[in-house]
PDB file of N, CA and C in Angstrom:
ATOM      1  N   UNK A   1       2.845  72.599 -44.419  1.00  0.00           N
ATOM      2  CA  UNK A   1       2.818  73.925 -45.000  1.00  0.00           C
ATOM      3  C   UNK A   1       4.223  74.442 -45.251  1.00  0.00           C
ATOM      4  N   UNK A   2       5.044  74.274 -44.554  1.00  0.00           N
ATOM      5  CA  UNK A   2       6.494  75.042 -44.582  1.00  0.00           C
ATOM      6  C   UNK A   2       7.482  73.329 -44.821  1.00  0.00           C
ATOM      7  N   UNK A   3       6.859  72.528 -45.436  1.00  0.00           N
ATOM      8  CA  UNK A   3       7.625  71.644 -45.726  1.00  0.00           C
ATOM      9  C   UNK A   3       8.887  71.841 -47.002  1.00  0.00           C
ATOM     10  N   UNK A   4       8.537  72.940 -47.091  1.00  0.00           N
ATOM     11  CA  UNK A   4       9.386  73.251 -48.697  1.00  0.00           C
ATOM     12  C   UNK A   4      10.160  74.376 -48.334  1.00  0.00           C
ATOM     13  N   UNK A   5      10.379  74.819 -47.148  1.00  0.00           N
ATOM     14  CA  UNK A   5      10.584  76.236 -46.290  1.00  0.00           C
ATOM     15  C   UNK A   5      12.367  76.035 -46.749  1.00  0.00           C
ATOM     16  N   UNK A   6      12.330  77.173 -48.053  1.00  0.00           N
ATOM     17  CA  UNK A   6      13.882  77.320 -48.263  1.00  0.00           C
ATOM     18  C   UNK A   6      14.867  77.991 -47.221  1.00  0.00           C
ATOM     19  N   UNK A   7      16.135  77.504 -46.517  1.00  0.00           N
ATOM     20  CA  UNK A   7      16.994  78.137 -45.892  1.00  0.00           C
ATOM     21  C   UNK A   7      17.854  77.671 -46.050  1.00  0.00           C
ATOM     22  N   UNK A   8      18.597  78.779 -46.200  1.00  0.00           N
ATOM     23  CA  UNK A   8      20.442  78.570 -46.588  1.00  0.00           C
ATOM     24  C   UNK A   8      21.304  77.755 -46.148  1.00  0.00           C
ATOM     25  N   UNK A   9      20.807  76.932 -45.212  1.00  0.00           N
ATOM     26  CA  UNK A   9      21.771  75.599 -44.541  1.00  0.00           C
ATOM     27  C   UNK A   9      20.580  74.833 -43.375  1.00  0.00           C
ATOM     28  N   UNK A  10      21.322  73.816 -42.923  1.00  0.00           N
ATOM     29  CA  UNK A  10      20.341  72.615 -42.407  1.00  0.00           C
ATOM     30  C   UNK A  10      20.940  72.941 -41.044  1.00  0.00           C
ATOM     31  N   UNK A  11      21.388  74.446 -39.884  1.00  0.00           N
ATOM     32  CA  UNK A  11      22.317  74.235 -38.992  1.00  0.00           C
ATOM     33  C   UNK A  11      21.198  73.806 -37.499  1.00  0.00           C
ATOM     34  N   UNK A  12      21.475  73.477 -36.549  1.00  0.00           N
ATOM     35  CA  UNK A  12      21.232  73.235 -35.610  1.00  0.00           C
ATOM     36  C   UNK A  12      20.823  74.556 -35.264  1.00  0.00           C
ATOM     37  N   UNK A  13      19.520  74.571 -34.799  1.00  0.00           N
ATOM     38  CA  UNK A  13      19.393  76.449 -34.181  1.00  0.00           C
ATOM     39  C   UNK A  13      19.339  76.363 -32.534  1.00  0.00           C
ATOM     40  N   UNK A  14      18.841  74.997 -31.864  1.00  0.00           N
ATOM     41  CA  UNK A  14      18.572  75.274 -30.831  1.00  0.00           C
ATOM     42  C   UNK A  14      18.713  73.580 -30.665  1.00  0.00           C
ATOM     43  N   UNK A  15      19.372  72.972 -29.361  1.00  0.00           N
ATOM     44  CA  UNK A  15      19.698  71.687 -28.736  1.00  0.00           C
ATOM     45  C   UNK A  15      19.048  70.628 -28.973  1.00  0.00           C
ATOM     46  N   UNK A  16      17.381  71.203 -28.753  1.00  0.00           N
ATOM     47  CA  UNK A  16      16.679  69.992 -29.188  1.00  0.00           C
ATOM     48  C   UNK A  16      15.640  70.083 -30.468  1.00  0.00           C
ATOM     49  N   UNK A  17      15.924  70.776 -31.694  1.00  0.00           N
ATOM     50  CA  UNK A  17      15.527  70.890 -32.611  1.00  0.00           C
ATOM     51  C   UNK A  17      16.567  70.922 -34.387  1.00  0.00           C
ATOM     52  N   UNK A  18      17.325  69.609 -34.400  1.00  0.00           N
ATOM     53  CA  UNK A  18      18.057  69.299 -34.946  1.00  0.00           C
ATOM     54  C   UNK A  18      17.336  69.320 -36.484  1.00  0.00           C
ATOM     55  N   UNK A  19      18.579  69.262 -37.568  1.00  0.00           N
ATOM     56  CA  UNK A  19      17.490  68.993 -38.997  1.00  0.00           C
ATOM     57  C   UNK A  19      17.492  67.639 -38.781  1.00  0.00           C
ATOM     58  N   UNK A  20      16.077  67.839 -39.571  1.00  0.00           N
ATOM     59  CA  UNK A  20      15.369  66.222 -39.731  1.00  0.00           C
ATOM     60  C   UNK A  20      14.593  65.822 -38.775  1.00  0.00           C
ATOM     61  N   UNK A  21      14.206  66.558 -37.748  1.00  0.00           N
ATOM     62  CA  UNK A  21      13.804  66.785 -36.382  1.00  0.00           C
ATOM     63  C   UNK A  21      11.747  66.778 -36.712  1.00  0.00           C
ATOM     64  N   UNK A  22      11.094  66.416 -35.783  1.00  0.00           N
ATOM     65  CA  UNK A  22       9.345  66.966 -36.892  1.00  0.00           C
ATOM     66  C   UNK A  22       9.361  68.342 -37.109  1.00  0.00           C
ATOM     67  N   UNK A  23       9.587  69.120 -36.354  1.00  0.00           N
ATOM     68  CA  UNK A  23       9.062  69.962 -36.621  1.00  0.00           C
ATOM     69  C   UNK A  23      10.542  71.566 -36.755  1.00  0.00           C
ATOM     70  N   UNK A  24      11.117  70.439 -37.273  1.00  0.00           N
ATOM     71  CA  UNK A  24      12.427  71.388 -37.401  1.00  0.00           C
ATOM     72  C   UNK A  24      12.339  72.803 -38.510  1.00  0.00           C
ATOM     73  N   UNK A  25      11.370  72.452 -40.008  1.00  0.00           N
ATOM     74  CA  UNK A  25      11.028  73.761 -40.941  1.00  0.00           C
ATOM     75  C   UNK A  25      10.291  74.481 -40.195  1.00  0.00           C
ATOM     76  N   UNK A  26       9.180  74.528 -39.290  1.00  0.00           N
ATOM     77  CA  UNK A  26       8.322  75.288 -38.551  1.00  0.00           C
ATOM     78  C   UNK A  26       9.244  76.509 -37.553  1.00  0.00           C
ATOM     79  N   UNK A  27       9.841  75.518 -36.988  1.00  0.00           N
ATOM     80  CA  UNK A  27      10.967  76.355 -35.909  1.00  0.00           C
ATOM     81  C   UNK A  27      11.556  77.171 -36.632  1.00  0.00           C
ATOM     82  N   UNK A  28      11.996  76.414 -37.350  1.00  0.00           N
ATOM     83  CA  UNK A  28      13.224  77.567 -37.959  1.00  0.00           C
ATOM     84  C   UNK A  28      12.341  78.613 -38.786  1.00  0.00           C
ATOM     85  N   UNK A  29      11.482  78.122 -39.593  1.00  0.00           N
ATOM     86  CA  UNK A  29      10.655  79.879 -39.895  1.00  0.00           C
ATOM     87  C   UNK A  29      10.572  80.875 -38.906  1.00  0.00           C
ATOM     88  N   UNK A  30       9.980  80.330 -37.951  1.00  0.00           N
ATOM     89  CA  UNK A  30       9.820  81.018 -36.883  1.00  0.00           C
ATOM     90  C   UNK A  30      11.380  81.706 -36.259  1.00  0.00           C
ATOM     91  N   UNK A  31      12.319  80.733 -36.168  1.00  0.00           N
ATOM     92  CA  UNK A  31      13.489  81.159 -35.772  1.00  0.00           C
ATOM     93  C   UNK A  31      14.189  82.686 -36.852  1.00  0.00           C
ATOM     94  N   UNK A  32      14.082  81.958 -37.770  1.00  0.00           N
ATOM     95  CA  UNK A  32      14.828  83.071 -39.489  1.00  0.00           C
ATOM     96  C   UNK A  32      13.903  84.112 -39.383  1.00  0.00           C
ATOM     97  N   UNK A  33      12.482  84.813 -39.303  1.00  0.00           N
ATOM     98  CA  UNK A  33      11.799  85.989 -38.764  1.00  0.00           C
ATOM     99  C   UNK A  33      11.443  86.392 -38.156  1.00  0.00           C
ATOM    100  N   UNK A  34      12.515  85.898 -36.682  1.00  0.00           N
ATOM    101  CA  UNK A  34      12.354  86.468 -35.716  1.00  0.00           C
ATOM    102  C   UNK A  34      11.301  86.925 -34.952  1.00  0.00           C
ATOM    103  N   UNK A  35      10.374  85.542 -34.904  1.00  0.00           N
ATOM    104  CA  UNK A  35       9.020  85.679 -34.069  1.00  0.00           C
ATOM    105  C   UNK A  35       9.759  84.912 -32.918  1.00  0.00           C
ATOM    106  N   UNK A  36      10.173  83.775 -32.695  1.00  0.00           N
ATOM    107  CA  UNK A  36      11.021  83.228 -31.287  1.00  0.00           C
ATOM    108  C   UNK A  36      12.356  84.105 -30.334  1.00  0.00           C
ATOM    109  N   UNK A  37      12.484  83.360 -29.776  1.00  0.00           N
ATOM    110  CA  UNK A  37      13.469  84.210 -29.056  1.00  0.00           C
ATOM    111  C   UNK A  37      14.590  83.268 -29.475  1.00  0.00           C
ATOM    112  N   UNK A  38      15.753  84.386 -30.170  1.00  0.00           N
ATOM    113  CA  UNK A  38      17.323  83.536 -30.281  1.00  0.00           C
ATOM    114  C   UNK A  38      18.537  83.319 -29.252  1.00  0.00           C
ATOM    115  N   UNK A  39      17.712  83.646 -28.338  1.00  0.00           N
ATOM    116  CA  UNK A  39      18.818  83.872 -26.947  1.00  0.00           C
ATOM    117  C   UNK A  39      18.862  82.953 -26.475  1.00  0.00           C
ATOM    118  N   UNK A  40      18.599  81.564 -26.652  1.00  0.00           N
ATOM    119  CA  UNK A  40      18.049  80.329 -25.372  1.00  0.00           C
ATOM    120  C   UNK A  40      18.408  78.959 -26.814  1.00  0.00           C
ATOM    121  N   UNK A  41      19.041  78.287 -25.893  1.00  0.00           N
ATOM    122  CA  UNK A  41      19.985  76.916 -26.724  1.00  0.00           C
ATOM    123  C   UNK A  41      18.503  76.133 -26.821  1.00  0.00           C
ATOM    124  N   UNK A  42      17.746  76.078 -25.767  1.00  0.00           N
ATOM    125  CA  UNK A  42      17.164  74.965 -26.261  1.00  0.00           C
ATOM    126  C   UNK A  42      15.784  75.552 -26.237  1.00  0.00           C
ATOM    127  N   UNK A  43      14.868  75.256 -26.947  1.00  0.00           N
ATOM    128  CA  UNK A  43      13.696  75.620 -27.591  1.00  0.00           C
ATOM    129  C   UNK A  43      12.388  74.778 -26.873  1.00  0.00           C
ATOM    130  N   UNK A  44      12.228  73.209 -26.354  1.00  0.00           N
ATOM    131  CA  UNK A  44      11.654  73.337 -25.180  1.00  0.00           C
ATOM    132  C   UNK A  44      10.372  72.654 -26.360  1.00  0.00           C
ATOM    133  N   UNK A  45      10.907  71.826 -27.460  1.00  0.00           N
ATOM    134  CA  UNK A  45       9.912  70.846 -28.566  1.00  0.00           C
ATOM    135  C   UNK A  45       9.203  70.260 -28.315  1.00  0.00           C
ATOM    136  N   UNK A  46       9.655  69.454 -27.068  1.00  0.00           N
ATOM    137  CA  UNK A  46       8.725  68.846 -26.197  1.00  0.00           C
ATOM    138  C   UNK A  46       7.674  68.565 -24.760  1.00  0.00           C
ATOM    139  N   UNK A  47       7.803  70.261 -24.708  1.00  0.00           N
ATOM    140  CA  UNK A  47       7.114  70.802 -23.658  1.00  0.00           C
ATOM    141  C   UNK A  47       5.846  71.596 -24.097  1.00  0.00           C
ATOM    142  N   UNK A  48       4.768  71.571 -23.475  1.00  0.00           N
ATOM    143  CA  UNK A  48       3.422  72.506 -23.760  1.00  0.00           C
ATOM    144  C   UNK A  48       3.696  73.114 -23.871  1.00  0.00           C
ATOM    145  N   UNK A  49       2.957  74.286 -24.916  1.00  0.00           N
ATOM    146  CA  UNK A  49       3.226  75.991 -25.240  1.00  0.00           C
ATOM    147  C   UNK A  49       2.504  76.277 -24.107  1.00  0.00           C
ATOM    148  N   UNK A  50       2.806  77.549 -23.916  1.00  0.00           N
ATOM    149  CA  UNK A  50       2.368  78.101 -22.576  1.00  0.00           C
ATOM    150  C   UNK A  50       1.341  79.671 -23.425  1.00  0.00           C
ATOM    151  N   UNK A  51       0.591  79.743 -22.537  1.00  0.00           N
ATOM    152  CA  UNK A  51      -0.670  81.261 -23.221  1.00  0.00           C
ATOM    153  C   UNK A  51       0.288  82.133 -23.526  1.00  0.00           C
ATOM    154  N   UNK A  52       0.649  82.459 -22.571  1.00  0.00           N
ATOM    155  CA  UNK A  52       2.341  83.393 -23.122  1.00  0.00           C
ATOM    156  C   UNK A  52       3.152  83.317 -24.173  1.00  0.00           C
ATOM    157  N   UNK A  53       3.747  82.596 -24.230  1.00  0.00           N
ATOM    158  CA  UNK A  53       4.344  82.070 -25.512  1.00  0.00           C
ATOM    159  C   UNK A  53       3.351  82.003 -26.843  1.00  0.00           C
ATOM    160  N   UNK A  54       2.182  81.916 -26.630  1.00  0.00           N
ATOM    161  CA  UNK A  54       1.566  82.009 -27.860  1.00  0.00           C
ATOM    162  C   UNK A  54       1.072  83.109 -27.831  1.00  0.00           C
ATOM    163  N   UNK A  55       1.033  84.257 -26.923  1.00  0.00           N
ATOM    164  CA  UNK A  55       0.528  85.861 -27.231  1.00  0.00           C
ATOM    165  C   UNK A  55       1.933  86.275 -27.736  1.00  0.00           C
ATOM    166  N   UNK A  56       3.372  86.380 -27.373  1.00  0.00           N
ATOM    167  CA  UNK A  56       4.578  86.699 -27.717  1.00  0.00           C
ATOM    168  C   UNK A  56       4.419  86.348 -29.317  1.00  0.00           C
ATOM    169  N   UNK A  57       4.573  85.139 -29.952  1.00  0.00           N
ATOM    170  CA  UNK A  57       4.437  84.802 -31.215  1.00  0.00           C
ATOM    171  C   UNK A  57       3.516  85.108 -31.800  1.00  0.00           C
ATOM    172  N   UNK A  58       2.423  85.003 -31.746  1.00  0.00           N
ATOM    173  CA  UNK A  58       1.380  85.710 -32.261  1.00  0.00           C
ATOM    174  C   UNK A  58       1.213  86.976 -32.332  1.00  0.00           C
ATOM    175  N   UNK A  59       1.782  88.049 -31.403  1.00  0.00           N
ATOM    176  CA  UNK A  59       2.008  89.693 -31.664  1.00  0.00           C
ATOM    177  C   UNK A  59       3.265  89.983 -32.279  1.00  0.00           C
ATOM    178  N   UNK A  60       4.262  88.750 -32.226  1.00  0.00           N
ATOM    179  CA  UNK A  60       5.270  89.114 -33.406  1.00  0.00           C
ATOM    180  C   UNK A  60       4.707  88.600 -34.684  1.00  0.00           C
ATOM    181  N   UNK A  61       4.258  87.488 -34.801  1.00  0.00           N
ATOM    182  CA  UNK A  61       4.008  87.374 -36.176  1.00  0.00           C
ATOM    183  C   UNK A  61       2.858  88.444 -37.216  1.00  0.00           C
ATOM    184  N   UNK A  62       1.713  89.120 -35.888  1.00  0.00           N
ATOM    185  CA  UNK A  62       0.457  89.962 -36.344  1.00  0.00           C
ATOM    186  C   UNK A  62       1.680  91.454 -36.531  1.00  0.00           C
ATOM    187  N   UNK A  63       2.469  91.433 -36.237  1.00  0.00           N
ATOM    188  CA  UNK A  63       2.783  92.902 -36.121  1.00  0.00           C
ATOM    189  C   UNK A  63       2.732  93.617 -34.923  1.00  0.00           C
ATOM    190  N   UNK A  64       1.941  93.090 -34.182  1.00  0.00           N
ATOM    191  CA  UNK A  64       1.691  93.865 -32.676  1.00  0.00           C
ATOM    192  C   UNK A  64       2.531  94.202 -31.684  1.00  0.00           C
ATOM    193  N   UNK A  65       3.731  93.682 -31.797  1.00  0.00           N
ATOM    194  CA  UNK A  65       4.650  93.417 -30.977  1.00  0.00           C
ATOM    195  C   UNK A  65       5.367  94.834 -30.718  1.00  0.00           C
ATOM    196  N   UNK A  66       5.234  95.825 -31.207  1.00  0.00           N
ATOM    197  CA  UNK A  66       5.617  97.142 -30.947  1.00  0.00           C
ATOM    198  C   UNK A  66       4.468  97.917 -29.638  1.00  0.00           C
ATOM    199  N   UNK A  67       3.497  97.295 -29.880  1.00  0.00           N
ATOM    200  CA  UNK A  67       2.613  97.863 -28.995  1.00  0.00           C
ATOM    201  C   UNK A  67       3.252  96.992 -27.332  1.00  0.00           C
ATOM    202  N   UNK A  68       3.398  95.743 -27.449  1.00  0.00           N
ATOM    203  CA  UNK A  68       3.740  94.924 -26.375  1.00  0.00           C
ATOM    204  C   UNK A  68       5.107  95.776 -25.988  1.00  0.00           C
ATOM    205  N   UNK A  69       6.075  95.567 -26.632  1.00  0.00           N
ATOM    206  CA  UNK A  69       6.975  96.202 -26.650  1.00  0.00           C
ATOM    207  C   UNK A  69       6.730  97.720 -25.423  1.00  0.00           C
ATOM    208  N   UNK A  70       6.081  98.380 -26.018  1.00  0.00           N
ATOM    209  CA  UNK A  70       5.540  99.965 -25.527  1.00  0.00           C
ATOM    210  C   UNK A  70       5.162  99.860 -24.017  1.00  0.00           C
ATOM    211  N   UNK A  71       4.795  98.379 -24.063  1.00  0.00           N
ATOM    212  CA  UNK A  71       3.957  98.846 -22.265  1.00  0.00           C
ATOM    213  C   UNK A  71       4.633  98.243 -21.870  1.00  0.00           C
ATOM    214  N   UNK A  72       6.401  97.381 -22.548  1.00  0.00           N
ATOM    215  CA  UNK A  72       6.966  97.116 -21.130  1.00  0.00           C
ATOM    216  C   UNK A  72       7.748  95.605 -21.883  1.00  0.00           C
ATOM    217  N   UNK A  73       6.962  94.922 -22.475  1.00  0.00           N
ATOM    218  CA  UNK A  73       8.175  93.819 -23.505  1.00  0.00           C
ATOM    219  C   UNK A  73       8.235  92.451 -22.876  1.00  0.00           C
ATOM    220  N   UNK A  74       7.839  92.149 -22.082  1.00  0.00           N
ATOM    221  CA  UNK A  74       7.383  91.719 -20.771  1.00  0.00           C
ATOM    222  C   UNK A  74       5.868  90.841 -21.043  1.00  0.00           C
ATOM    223  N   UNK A  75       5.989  89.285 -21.155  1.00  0.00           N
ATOM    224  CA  UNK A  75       4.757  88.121 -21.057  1.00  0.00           C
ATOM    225  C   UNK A  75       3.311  89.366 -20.922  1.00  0.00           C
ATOM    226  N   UNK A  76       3.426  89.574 -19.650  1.00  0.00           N
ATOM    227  CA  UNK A  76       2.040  90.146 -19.974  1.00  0.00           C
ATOM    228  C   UNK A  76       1.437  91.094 -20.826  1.00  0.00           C
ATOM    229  N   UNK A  77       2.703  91.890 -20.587  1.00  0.00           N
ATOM    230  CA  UNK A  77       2.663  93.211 -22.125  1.00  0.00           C
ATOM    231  C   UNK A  77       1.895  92.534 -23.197  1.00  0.00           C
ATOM    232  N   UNK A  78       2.347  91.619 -23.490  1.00  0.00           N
ATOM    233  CA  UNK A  78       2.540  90.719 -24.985  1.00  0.00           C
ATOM    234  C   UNK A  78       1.036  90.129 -24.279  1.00  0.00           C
ATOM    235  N   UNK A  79       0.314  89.329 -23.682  1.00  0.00           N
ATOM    236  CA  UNK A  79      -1.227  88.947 -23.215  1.00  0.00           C
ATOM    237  C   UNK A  79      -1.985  89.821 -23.082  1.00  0.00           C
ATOM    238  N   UNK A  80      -1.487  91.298 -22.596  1.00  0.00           N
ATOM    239  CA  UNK A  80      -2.267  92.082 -22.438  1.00  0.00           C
ATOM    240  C   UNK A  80      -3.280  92.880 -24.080  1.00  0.00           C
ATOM    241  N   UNK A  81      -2.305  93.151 -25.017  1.00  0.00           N
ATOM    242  CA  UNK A  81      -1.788  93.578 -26.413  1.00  0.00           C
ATOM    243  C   UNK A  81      -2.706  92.342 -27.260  1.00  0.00           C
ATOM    244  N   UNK A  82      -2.387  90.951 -26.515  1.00  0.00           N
ATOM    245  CA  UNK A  82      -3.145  90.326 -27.730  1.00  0.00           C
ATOM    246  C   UNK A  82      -4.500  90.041 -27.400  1.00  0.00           C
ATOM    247  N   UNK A  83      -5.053  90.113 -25.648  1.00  0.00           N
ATOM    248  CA  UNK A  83      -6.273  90.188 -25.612  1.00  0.00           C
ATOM    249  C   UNK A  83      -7.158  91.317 -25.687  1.00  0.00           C
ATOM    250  N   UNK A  84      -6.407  92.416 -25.953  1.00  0.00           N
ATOM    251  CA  UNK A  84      -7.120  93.743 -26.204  1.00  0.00           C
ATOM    252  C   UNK A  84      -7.168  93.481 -27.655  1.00  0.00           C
ATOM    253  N   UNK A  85      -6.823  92.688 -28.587  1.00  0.00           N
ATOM    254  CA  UNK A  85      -6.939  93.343 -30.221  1.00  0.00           C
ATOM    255  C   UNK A  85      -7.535  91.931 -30.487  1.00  0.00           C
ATOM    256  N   UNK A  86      -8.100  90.709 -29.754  1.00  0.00           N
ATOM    257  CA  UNK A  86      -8.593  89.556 -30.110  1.00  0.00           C
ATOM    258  C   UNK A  86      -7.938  88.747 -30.736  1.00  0.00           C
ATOM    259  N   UNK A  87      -6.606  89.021 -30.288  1.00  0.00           N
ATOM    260  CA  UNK A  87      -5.705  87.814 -30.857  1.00  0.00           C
ATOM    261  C   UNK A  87      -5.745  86.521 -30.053  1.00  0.00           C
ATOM    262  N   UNK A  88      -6.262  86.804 -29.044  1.00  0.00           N
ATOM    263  CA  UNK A  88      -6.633  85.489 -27.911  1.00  0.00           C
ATOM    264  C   UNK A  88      -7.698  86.157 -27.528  1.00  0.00           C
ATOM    265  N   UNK A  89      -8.817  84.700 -26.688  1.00  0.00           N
ATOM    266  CA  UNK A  89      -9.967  85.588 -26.595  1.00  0.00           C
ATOM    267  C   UNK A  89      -9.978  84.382 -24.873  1.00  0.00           C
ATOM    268  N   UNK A  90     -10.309  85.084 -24.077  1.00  0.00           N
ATOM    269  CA  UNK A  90     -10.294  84.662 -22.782  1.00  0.00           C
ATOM    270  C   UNK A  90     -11.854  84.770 -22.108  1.00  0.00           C
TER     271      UNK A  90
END
């Protein structure tokens, strides 16, 4: 889907997600609109997503993330926010 994902240079965003990398256009979308976090060298490509990590991205990418934000900004904020609006369903 984001195989064609235009960005202004090929730079290294995070240690273990180099260009040419699998899933290096995905990241970096994610990286360039600021649904990930840019604070942390390495991104963690080859480790399980965690429920957390996919309520965080998923209420940044839905928009929700102001509400998470509101009760605190904080993993659960962000689980709490996406299982109240059925962005995850538990």
């Amino acid at each position: 889907m984001l195989k064609n994902y235009e960005k202004s240079d090929d730079k290294t965003i995070f240690s273990d997600v180099v260009p040419g990398s699998t899933y290096y256009n995905e990241i970096r979308f994610l990286y360039d609109n600021g649904y990930i976090d840019k604070n942390n060298s390495v991104f963690g490509a080859d480790n399980p997503i965690t429920l957390g990590e996919v309520a965080i991205i998923m209420c940044r990418v839905l928009g929700y993330d102001v509400y998470a934000i509101e009760n605190g900004g904080n993993i659960s904020s962000y689980y709490s926010v996406a299982v109240s609006n059925d962005i995850i369903r538990i």
